[in-house]
C-alpha atoms as a PDB file:
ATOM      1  CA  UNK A   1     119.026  96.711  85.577  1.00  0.00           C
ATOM      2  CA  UNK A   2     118.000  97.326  81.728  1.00  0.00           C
ATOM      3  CA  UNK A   3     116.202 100.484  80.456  1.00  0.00           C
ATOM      4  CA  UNK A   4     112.459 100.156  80.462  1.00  0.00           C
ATOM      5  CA  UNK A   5     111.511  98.655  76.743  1.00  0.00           C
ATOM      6  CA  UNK A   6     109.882 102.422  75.759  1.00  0.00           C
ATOM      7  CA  UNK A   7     111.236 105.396  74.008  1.00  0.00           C
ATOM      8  CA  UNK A   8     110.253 108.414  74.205  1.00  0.00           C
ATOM      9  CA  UNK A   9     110.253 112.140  72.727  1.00  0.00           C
ATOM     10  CA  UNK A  10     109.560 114.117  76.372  1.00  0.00           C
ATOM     11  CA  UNK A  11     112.794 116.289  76.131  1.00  0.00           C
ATOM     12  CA  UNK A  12     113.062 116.778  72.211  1.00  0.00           C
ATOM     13  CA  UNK A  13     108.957 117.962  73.047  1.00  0.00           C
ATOM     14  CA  UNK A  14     109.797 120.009  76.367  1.00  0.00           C
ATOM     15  CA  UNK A  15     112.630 122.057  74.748  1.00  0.00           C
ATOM     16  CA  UNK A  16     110.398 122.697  71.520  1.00  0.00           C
ATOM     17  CA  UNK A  17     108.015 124.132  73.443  1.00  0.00           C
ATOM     18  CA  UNK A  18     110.034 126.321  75.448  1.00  0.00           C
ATOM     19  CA  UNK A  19     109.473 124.528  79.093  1.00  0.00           C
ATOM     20  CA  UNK A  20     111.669 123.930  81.842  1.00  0.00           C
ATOM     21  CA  UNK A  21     112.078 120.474  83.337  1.00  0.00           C
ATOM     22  CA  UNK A  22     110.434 122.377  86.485  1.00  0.00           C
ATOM     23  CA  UNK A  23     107.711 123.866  83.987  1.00  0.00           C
ATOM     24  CA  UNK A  24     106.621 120.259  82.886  1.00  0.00           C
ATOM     25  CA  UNK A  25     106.706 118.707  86.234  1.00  0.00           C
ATOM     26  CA  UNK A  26     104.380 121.356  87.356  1.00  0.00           C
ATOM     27  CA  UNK A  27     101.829 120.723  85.229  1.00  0.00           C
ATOM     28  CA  UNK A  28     102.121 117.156  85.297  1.00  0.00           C
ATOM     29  CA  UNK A  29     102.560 116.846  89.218  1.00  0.00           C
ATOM     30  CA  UNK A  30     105.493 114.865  89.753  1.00  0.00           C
ATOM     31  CA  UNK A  31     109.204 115.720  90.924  1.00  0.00           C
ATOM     32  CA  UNK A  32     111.581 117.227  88.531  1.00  0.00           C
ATOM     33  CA  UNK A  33     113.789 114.624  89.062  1.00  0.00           C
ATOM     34  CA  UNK A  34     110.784 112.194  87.756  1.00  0.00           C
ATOM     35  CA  UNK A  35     110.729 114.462  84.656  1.00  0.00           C
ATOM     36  CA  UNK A  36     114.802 113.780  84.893  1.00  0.00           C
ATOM     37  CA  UNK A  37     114.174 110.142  84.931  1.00  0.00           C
ATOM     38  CA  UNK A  38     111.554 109.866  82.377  1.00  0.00           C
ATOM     39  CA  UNK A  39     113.787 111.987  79.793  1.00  0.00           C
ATOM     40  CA  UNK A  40     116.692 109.652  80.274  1.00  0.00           C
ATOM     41  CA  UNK A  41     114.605 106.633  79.398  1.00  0.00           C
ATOM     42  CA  UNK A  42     115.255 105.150  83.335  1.00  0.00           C
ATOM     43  CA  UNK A  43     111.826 105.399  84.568  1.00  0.00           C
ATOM     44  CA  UNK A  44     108.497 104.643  82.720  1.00  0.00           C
ATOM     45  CA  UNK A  45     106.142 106.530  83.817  1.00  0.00           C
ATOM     46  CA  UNK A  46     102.788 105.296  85.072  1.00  0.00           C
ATOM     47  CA  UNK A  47      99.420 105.517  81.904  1.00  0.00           C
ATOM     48  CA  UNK A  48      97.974 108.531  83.933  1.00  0.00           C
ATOM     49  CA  UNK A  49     101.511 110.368  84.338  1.00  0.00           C
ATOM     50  CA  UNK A  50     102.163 109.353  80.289  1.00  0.00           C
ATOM     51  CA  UNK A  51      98.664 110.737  79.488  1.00  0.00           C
ATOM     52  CA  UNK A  52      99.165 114.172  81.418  1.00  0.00           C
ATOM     53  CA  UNK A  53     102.549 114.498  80.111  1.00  0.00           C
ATOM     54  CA  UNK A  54     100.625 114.308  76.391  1.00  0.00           C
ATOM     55  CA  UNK A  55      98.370 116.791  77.808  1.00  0.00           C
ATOM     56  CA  UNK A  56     100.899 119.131  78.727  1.00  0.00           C
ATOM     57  CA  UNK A  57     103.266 118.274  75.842  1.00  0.00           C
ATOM     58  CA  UNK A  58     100.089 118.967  73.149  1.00  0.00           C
ATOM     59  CA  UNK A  59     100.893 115.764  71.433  1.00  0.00           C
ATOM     60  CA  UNK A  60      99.369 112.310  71.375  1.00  0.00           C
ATOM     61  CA  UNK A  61     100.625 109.876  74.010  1.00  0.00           C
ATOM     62  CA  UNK A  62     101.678 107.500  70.667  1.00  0.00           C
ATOM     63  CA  UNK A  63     103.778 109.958  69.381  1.00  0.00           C
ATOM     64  CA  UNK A  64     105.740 110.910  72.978  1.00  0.00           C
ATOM     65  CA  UNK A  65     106.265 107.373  73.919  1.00  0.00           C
ATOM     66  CA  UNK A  66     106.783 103.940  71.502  1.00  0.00           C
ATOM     67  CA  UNK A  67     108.099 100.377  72.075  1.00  0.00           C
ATOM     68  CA  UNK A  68     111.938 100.109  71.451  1.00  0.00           C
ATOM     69  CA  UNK A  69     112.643  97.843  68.487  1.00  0.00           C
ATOM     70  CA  UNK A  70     114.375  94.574  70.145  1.00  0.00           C
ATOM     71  CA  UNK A  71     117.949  93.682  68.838  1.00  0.00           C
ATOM     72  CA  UNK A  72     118.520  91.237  66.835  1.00  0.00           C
END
Protein backbone atom coordinates (compact mmCIF):
# COMPACT_ATOMS: atom_id res chain seq x y z
CA UNK A 1 0.00 0.00 0.00
CA UNK A 2 1.71 3.56 -0.81
CA UNK A 3 1.91 6.47 1.70
CA UNK A 4 -1.00 8.83 1.45
CA UNK A 5 0.16 11.69 -1.29
CA UNK A 6 0.46 14.45 1.89
CA UNK A 7 3.28 15.59 4.00
CA UNK A 8 3.17 16.90 6.90
CA UNK A 9 4.99 18.93 9.83
CA UNK A 10 2.75 17.34 13.01
CA UNK A 11 5.88 15.97 14.90
CA UNK A 12 8.58 18.69 13.93
CA UNK A 13 5.26 21.10 15.39
CA UNK A 14 4.39 18.75 18.49
CA UNK A 15 8.02 18.58 19.77
CA UNK A 16 8.45 22.50 19.23
CA UNK A 17 5.84 23.08 21.30
CA UNK A 18 6.70 20.92 24.04
CA UNK A 19 3.62 18.23 23.70
CA UNK A 20 3.46 14.69 24.11
CA UNK A 21 2.01 12.45 21.42
CA UNK A 22 -0.67 11.80 24.36
CA UNK A 23 -0.85 15.75 24.88
CA UNK A 24 -1.90 16.28 21.14
CA UNK A 25 -4.25 13.45 20.91
CA UNK A 26 -6.03 14.88 23.82
CA UNK A 27 -6.82 17.89 22.49
CA UNK A 28 -7.53 16.70 19.19
CA UNK A 29 -9.65 13.56 20.32
CA UNK A 30 -8.25 10.73 18.62
CA UNK A 31 -5.95 7.70 19.79
CA UNK A 32 -2.33 8.24 20.29
CA UNK A 33 -1.62 5.72 18.03
CA UNK A 34 -3.71 7.97 15.33
CA UNK A 35 -1.31 10.80 16.32
CA UNK A 36 1.46 7.78 15.71
CA UNK A 37 0.06 7.20 12.35
CA UNK A 38 -0.44 10.65 11.20
CA UNK A 39 3.34 11.58 12.21
CA UNK A 40 4.66 8.72 10.16
CA UNK A 41 2.87 9.90 7.06
CA UNK A 42 0.60 6.30 7.10
CA UNK A 43 -2.67 7.74 7.83
CA UNK A 44 -4.25 11.02 6.50
CA UNK A 45 -6.23 12.29 8.69
CA UNK A 46 -9.83 13.27 8.05
CA UNK A 47 -10.40 17.78 7.15
CA UNK A 48 -11.98 18.09 10.72
CA UNK A 49 -9.09 15.98 12.53
CA UNK A 50 -6.40 18.14 10.10
CA UNK A 51 -8.21 21.37 11.15
CA UNK A 52 -8.15 20.59 15.04
CA UNK A 53 -4.72 19.38 14.82
CA UNK A 54 -3.97 23.22 13.32
CA UNK A 55 -5.91 24.36 16.18
CA UNK A 56 -3.98 22.67 18.66
CA UNK A 57 -0.65 22.94 16.78
CA UNK A 58 -1.25 27.11 16.49
CA UNK A 59 -0.40 26.94 12.87
CA UNK A 60 -2.37 27.06 9.66
CA UNK A 61 -3.62 23.73 8.33
CA UNK A 62 -1.39 24.78 4.89
CA UNK A 63 1.59 24.96 6.68
CA UNK A 64 1.12 21.39 8.84
CA UNK A 65 0.07 19.44 5.88
CA UNK A 66 1.08 19.90 1.80
CA UNK A 67 0.84 17.68 -1.33
CA UNK A 68 4.05 15.54 -1.86
CA UNK A 69 5.82 16.57 -5.06
CA UNK A 70 5.31 13.39 -7.53
CA UNK A 71 8.58 11.74 -8.89
CA UNK A 72 9.62 12.14 -11.90
Amino acid sequence: MAPPPVENRVRELRTERGMTQEDLADLVGVARQSIISIEKGRFLPSIETALKLAAALATPVEDLFWLRKKAR
